[in-house]
PDB file of N, CA and C in Angstrom:
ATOM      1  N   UNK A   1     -29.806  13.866  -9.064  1.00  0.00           N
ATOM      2  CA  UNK A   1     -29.284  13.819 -10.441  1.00  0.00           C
ATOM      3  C   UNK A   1     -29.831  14.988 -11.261  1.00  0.00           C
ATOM      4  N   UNK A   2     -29.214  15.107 -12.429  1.00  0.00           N
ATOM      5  CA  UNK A   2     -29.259  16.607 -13.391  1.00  0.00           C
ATOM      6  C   UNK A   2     -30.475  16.061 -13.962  1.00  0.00           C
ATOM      7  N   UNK A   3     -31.430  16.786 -14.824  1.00  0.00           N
ATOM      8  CA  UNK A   3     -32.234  15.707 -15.334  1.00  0.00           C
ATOM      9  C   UNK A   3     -31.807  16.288 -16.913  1.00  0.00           C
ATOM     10  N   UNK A   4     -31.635  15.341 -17.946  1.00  0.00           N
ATOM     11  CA  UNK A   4     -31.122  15.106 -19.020  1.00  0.00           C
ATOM     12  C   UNK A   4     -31.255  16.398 -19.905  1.00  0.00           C
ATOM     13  N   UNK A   5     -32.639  17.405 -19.513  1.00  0.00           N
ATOM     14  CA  UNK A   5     -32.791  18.352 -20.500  1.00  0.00           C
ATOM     15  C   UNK A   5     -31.906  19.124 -20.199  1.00  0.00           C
ATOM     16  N   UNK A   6     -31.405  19.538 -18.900  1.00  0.00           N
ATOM     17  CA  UNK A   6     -30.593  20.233 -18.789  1.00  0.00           C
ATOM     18  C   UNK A   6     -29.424  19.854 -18.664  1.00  0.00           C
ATOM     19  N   UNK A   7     -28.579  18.743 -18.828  1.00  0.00           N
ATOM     20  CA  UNK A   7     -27.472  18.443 -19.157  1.00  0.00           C
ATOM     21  C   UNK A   7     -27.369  18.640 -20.638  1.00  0.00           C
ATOM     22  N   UNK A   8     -27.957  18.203 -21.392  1.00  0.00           N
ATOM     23  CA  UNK A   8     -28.162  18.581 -23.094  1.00  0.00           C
ATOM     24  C   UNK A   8     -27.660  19.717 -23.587  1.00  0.00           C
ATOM     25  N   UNK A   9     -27.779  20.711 -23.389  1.00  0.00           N
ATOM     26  CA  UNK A   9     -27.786  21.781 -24.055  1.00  0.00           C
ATOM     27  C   UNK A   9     -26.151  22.514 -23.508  1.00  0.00           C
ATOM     28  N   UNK A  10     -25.589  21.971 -22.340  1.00  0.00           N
ATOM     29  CA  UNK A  10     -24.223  22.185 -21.653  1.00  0.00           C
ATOM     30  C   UNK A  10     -23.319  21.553 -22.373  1.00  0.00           C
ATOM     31  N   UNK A  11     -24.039  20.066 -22.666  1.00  0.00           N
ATOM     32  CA  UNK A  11     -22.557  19.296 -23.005  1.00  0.00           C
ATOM     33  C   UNK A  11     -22.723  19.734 -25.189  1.00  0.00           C
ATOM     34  N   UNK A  12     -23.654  20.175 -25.390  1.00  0.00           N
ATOM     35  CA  UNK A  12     -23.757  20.472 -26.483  1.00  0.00           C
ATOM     36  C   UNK A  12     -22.598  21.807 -26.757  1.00  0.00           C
ATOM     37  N   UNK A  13     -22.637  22.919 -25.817  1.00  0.00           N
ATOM     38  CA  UNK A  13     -21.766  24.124 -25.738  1.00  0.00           C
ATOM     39  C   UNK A  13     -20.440  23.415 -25.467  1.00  0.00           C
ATOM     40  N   UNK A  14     -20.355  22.193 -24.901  1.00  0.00           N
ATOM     41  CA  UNK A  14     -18.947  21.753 -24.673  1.00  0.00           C
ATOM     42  C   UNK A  14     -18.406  21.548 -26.311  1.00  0.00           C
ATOM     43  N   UNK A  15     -19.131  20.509 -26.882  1.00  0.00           N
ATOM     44  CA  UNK A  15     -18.912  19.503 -28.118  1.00  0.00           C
ATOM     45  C   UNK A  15     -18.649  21.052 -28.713  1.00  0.00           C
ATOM     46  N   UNK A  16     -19.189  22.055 -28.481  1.00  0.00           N
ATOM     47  CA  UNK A  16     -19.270  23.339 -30.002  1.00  0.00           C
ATOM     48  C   UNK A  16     -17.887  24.097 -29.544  1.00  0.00           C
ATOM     49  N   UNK A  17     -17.799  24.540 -28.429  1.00  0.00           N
ATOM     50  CA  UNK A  17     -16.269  24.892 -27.702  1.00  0.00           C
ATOM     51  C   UNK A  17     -14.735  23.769 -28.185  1.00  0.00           C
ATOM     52  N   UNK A  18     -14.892  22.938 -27.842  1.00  0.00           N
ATOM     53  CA  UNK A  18     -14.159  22.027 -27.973  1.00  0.00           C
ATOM     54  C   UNK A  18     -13.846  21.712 -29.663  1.00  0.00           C
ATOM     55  N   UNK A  19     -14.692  21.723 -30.469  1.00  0.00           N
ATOM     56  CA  UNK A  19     -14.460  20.843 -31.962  1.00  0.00           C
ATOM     57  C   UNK A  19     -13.488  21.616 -32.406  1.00  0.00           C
ATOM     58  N   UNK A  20     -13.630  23.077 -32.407  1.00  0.00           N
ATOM     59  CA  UNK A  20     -12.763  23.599 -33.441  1.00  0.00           C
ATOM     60  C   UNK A  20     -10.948  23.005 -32.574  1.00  0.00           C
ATOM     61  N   UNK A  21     -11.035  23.197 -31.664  1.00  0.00           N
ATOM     62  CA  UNK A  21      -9.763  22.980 -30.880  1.00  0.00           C
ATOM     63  C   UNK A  21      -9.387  22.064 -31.761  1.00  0.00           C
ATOM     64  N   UNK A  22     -10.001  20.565 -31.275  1.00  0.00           N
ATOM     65  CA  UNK A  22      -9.665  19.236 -32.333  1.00  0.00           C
ATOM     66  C   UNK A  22      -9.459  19.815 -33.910  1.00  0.00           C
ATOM     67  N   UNK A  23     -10.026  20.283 -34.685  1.00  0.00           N
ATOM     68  CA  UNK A  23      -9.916  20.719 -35.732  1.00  0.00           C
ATOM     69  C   UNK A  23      -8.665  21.546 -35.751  1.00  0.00           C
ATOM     70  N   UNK A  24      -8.610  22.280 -35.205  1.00  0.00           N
ATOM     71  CA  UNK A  24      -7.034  22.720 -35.650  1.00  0.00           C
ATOM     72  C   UNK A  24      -5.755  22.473 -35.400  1.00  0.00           C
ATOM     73  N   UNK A  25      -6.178  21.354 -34.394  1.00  0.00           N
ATOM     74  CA  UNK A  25      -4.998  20.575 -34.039  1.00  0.00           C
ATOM     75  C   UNK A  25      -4.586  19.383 -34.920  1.00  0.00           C
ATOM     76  N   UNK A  26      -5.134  18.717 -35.718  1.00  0.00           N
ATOM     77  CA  UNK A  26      -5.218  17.769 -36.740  1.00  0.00           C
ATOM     78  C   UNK A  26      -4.122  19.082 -37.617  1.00  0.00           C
TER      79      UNK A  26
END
């Protein structure tokens, strides 16, 4: 398994990649 510190900071670049998408799709 990944260990959590380093999943953190990936799925964080996801959530920051991803929001504006959602945001301009609204």
């Amino acid at each position: 398994m990944v260990s959590p510190s380093c999943v953190q900071p990936i799925l964080q670049e996801i959530v920051i990649s991803t929001e504006p998408k959602f945001l301009s799709q609204t």
